[in-house]
N, C-alpha and C. Protein backbone atom coordinates (compact mmCIF):
# COMPACT_ATOMS: atom_id res chain seq x y z
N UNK A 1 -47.25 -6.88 29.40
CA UNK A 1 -46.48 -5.68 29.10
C UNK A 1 -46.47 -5.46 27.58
N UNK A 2 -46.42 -4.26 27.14
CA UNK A 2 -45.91 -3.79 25.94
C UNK A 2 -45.39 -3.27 25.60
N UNK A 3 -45.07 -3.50 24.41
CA UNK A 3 -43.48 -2.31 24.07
C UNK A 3 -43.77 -1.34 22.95
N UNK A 4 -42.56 -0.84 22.90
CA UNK A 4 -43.19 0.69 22.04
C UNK A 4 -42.37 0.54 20.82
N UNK A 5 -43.44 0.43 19.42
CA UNK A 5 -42.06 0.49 18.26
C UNK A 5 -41.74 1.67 17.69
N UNK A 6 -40.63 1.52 17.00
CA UNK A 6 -40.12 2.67 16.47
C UNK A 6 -40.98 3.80 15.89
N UNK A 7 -42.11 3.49 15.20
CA UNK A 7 -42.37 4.32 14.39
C UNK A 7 -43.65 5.82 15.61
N UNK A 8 -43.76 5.17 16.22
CA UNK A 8 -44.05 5.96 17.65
C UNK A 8 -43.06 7.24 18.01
N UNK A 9 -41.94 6.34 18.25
CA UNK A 9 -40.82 6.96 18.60
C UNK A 9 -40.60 8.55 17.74
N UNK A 10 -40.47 8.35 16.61
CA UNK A 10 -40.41 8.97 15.25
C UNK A 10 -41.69 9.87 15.15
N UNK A 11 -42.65 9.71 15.05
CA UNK A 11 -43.46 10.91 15.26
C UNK A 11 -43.39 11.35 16.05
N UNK A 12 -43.19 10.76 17.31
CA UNK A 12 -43.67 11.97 18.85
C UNK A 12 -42.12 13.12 18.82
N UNK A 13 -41.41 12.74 18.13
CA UNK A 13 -40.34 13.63 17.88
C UNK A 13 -39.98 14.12 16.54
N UNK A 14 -40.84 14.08 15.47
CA UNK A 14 -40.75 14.41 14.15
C UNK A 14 -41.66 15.81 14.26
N UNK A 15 -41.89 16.93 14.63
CA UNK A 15 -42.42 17.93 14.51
C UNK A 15 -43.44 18.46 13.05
N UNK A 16 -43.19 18.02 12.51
CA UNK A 16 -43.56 17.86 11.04
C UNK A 16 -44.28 16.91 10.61
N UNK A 17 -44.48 15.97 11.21
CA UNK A 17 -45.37 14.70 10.71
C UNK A 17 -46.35 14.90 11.35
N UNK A 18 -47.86 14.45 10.48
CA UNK A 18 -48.74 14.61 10.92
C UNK A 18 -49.67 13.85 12.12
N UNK A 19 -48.58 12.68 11.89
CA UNK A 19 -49.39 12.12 13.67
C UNK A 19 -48.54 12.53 14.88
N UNK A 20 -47.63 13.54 14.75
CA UNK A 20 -46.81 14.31 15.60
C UNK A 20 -47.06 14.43 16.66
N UNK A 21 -48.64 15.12 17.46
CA UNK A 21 -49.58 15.27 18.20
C UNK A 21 -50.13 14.83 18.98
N UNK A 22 -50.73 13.09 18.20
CA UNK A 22 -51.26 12.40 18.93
C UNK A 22 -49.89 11.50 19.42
N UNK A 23 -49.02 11.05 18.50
CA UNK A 23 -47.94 9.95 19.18
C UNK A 23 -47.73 11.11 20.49
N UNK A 24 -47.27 11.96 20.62
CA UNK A 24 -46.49 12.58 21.32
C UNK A 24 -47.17 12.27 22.51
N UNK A 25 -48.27 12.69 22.67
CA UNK A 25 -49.26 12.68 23.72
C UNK A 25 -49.59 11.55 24.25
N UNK A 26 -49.60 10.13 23.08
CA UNK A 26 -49.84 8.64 23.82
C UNK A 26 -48.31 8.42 24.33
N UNK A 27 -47.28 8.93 24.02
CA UNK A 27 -45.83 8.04 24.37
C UNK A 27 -45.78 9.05 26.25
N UNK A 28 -46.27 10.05 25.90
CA UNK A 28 -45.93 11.37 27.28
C UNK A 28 -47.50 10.43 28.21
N UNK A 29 -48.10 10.27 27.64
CA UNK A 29 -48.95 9.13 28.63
C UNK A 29 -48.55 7.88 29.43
N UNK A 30 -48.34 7.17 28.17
CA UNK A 30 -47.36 5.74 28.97
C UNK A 30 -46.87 6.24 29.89
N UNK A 31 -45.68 6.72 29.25
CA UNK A 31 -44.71 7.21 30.13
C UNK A 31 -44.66 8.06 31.89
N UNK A 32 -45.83 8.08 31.83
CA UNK A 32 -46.32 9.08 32.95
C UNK A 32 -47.06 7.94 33.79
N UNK A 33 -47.15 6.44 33.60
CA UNK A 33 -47.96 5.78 33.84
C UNK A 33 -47.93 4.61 34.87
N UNK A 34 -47.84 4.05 35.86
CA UNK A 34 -47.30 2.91 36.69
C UNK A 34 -47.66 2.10 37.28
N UNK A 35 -47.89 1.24 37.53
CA UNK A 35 -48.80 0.73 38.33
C UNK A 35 -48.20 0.75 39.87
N UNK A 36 -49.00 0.10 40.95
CA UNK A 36 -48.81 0.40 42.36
C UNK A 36 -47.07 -0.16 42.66
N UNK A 37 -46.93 -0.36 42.42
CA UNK A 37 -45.18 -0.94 42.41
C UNK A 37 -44.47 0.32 42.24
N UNK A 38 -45.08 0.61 40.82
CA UNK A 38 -44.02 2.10 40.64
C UNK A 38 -43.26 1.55 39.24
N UNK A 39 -43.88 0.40 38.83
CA UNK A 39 -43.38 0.42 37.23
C UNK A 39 -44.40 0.65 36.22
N UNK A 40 -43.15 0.84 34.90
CA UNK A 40 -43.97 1.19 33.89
C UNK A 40 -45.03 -0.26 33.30
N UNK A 41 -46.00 0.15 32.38
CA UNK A 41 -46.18 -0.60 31.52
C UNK A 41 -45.78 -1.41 30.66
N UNK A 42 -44.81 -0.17 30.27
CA UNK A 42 -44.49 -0.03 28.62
C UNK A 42 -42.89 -0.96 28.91
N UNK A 43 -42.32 -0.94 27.53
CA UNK A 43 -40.96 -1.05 27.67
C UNK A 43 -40.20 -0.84 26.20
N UNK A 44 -39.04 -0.38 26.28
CA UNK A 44 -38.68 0.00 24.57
C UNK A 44 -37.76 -0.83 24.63
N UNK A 45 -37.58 -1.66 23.34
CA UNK A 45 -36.61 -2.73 22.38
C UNK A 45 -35.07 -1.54 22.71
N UNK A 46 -34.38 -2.36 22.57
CA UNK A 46 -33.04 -1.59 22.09
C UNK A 46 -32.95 -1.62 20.39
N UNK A 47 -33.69 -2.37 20.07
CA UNK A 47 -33.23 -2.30 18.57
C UNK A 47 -34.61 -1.21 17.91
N UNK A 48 -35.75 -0.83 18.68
CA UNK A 48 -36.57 0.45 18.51
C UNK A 48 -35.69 1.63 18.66
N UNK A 49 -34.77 1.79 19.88
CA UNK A 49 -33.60 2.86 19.76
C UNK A 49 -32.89 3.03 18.82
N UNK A 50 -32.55 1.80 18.43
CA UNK A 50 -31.35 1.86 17.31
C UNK A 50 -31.72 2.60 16.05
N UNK A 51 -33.00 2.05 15.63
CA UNK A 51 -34.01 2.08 14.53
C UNK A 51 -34.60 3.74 14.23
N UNK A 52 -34.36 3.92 15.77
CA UNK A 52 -35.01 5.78 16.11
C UNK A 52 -33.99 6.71 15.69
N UNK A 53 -32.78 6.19 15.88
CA UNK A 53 -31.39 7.10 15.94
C UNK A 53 -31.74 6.93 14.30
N UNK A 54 -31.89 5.63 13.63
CA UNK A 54 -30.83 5.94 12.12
C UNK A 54 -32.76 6.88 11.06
N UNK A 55 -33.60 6.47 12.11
CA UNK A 55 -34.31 7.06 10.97
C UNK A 55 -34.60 8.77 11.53
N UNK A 56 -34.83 8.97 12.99
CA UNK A 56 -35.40 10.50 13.35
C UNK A 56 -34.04 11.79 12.96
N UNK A 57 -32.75 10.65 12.23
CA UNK A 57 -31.63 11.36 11.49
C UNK A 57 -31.86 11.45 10.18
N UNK A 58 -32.67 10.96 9.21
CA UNK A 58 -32.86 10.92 7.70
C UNK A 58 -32.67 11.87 7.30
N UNK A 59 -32.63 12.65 6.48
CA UNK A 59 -32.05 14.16 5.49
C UNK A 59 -34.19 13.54 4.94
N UNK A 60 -34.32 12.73 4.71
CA UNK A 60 -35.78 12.32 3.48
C UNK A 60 -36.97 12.85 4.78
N UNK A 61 -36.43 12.94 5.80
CA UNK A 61 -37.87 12.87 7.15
C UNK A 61 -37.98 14.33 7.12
N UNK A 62 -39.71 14.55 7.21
CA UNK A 62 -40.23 16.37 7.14
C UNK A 62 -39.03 17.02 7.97
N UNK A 63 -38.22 16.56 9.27
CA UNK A 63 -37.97 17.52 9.84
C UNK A 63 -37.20 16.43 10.92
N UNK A 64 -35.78 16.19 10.36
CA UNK A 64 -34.76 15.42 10.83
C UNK A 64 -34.20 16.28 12.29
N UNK A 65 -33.51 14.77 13.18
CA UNK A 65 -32.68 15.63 14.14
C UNK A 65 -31.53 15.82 13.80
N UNK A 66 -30.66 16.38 14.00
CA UNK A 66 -29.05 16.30 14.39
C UNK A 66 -28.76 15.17 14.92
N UNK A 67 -27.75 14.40 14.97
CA UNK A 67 -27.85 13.40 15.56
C UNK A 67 -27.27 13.63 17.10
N UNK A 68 -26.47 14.56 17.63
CA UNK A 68 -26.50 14.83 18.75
C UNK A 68 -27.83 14.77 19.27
N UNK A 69 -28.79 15.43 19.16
CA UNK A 69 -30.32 15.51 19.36
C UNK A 69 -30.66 14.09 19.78
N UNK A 70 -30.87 13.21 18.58
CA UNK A 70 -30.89 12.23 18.60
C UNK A 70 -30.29 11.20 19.78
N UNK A 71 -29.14 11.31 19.62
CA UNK A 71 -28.30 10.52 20.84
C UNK A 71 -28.87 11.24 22.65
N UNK A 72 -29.20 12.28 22.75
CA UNK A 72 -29.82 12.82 23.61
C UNK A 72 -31.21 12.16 23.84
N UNK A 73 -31.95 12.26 22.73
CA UNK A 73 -33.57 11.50 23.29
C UNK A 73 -33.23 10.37 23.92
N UNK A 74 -32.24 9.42 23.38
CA UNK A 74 -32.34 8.02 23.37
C UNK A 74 -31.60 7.73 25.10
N UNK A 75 -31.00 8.69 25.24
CA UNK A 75 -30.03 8.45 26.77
C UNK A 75 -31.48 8.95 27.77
N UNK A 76 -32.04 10.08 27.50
CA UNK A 76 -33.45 10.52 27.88
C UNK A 76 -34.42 9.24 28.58
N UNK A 77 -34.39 8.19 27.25
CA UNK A 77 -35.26 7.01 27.21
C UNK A 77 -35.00 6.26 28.57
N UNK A 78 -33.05 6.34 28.30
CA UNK A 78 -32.31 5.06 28.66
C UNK A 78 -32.77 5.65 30.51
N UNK A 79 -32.52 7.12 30.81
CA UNK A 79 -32.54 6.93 31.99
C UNK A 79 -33.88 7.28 32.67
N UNK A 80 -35.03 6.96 32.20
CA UNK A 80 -36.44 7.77 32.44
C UNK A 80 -36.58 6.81 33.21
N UNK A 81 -36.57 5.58 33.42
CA UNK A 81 -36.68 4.22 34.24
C UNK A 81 -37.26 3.44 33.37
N UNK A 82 -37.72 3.47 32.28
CA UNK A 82 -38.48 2.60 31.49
C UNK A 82 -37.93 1.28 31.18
N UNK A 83 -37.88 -0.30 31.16
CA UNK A 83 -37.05 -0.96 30.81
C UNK A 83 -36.82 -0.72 28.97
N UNK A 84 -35.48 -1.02 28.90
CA UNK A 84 -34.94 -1.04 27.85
C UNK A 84 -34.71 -2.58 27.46
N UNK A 85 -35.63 -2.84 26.74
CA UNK A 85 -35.23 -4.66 26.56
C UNK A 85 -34.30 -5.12 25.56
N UNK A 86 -33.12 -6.15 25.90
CA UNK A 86 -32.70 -6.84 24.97
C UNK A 86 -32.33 -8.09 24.54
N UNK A 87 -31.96 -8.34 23.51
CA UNK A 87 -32.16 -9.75 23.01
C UNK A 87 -31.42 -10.37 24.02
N UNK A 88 -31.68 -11.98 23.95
CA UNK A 88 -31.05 -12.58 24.87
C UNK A 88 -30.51 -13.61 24.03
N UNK A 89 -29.93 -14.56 24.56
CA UNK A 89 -29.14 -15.44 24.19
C UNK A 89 -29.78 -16.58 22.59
N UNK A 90 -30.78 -16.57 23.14
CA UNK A 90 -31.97 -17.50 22.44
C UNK A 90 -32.61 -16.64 21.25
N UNK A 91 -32.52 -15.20 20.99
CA UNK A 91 -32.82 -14.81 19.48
C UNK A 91 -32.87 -15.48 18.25
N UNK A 92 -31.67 -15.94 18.41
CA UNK A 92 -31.30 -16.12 16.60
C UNK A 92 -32.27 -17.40 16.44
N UNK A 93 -32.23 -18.70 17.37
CA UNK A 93 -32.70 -19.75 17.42
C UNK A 93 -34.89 -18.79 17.38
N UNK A 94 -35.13 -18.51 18.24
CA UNK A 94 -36.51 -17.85 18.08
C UNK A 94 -36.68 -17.06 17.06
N UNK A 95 -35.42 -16.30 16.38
CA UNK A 95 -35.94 -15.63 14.93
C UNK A 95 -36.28 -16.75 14.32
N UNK A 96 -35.41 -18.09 13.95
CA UNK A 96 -35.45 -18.70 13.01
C UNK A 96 -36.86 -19.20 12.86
N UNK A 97 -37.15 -19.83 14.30
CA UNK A 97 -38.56 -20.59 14.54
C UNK A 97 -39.67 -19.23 13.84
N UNK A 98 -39.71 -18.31 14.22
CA UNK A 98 -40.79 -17.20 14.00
C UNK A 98 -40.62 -17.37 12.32
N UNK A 99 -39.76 -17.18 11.86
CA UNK A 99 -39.40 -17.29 9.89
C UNK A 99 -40.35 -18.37 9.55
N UNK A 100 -40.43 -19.29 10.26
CA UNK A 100 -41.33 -20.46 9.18
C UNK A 100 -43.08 -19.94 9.48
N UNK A 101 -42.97 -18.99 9.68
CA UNK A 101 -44.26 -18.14 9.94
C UNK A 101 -44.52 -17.29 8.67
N UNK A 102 -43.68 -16.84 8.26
CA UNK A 102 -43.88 -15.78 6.97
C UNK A 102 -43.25 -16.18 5.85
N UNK A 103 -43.98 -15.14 5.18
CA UNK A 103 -43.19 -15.76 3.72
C UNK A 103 -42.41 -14.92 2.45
N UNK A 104 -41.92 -13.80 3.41
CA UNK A 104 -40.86 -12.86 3.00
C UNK A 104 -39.77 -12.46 3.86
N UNK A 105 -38.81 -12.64 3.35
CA UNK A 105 -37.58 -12.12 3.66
C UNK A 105 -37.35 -10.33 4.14
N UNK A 106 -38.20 -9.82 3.45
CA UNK A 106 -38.44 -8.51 3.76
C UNK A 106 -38.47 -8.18 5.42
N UNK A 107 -39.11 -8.96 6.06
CA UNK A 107 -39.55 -8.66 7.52
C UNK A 107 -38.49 -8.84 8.19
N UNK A 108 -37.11 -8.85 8.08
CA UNK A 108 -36.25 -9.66 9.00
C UNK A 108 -36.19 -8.85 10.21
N UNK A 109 -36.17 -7.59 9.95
CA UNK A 109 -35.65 -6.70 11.34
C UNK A 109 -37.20 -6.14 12.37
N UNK A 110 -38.66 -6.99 11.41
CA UNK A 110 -39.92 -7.27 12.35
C UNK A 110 -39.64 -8.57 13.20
N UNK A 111 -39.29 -9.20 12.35
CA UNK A 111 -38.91 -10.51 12.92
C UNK A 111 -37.74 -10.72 14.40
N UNK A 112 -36.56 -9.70 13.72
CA UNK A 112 -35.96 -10.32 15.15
C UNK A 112 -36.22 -9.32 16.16
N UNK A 113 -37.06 -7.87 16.24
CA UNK A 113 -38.06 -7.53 16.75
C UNK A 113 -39.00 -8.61 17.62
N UNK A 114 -39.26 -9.15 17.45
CA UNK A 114 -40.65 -9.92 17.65
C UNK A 114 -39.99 -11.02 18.35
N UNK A 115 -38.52 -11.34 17.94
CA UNK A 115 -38.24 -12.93 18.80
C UNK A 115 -38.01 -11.84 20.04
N UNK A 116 -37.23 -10.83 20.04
CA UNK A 116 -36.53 -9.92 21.40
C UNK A 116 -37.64 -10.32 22.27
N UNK A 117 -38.93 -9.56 21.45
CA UNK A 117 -40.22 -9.71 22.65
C UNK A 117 -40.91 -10.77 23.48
N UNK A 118 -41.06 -11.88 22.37
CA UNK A 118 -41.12 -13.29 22.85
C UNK A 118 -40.16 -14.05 23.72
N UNK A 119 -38.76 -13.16 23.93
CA UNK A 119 -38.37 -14.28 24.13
C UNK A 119 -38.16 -13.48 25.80
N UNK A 120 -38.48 -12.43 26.04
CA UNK A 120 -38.32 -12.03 26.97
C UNK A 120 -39.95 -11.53 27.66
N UNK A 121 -40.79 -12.62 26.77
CA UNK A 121 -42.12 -12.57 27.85
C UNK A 121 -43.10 -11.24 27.72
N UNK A 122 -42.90 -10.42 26.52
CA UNK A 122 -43.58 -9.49 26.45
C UNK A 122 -44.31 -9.70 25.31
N UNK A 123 -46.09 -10.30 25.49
CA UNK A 123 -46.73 -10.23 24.27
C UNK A 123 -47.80 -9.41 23.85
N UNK A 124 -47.23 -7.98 24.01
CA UNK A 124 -47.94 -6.74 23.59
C UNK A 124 -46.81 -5.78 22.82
N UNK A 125 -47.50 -5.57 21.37
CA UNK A 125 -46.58 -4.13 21.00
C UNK A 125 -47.51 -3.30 20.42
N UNK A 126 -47.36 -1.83 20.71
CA UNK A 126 -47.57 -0.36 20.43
C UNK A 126 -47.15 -0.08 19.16
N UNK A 127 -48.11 -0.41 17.68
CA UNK A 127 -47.32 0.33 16.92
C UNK A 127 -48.51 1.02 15.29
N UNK A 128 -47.95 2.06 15.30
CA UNK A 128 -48.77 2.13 13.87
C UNK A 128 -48.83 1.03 12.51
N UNK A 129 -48.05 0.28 12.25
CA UNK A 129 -47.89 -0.65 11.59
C UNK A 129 -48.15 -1.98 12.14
N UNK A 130 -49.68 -2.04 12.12
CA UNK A 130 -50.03 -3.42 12.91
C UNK A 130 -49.66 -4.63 11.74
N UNK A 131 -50.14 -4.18 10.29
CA UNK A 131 -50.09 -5.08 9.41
C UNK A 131 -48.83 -5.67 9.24
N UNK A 132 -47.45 -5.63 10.02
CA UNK A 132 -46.44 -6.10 9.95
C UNK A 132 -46.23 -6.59 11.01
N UNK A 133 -47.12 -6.66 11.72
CA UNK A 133 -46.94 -8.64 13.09
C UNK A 133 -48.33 -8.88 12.80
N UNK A 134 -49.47 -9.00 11.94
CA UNK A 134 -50.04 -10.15 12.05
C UNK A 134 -49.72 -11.71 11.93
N UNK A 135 -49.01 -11.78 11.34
CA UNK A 135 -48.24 -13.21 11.36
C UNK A 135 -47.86 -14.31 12.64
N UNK A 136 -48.34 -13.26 13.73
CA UNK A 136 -47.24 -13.66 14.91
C UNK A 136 -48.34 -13.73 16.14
N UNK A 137 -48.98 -14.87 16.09
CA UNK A 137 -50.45 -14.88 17.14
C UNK A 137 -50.06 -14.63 18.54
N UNK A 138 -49.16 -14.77 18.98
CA UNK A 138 -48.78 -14.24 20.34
C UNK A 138 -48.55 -13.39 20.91
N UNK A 139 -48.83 -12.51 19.86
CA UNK A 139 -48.33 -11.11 20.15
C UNK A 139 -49.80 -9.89 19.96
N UNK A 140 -50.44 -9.46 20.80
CA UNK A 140 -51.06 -8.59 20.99
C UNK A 140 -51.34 -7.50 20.02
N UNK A 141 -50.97 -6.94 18.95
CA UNK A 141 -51.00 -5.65 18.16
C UNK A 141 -52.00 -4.58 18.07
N UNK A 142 -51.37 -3.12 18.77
CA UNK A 142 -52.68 -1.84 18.78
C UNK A 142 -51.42 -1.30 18.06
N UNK A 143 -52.70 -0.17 17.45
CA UNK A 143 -52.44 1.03 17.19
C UNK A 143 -53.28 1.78 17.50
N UNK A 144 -52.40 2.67 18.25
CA UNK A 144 -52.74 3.91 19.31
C UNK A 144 -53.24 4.96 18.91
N UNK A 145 -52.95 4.87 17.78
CA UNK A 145 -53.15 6.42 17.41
C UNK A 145 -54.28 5.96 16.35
N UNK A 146 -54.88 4.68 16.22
CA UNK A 146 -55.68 4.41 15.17
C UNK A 146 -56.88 3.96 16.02
């Protein structure tokens, strides 16, 4: 399985950005997508939601939501059937382990990103910013739109 990161999220609903087009069209794909069971592929982080709300609100983004808007996509997400994954008990202990992997402090919120996924068995993520999980061999990294 794979999951979808934020910055996906953010174009396919940023009207103004120039990978606007194609995210829109790979996320309206997944999403349309199931296998014989009747589930998805895909699955979105709760902390990709979180991440969607505080940035597809920026005043700095070509073409911000309202945050009503905002809080609307994300309930959208919540009830489309897609799983919504979240951390489990064992994070903080799997962030820590993943840290002796890198060697900046900068990554923390890739990082506990990345334990969510590991620790709940998903080693595929969807994202334009591959160069921020190479660090992390277990984990699958495309970009979709690249």
């Amino acid at each position: 399985m794979y999951a979808v990161d934020t910055n996906l999220l953010v174009y396919a609903h940023n009207a103004d950005s120039a990978f606007h087009k194609p995210a829109k069209e790979f996320l309206e794909n997944i999403l349309n997508t199931r296998d014989d069971a009747g589930n998805f592929h895909v699955c979105i982080p709760a902390q990709v939601l979180v991440e969607f709300i505080n940035v597809i609100t920026w005043s700095r983004l070509e073409s911000p939501l309202p945050l009503p808007d905002a809080l609307r996509l994300v309930k959208q997400y919540q009830n489309s059937g897609v799983t919504i994954l979240h951390p489990k008990a064992s994070q903080l202990d799997t962030l820590l382990t993943l840290f002796e992997s890198v060697t900046t402090r900068k990554k923390v919120f890739d990082i506990a990103l990345v334990a969510t996924l590991k620790d709940n068995g998903v080693n595929g993520l969807y994202t334009v910013n591959t160069k921020d999980f190479v660090d992390f061999d277990f984990l699958d990294v495309v970009n979709p739109l690249g």
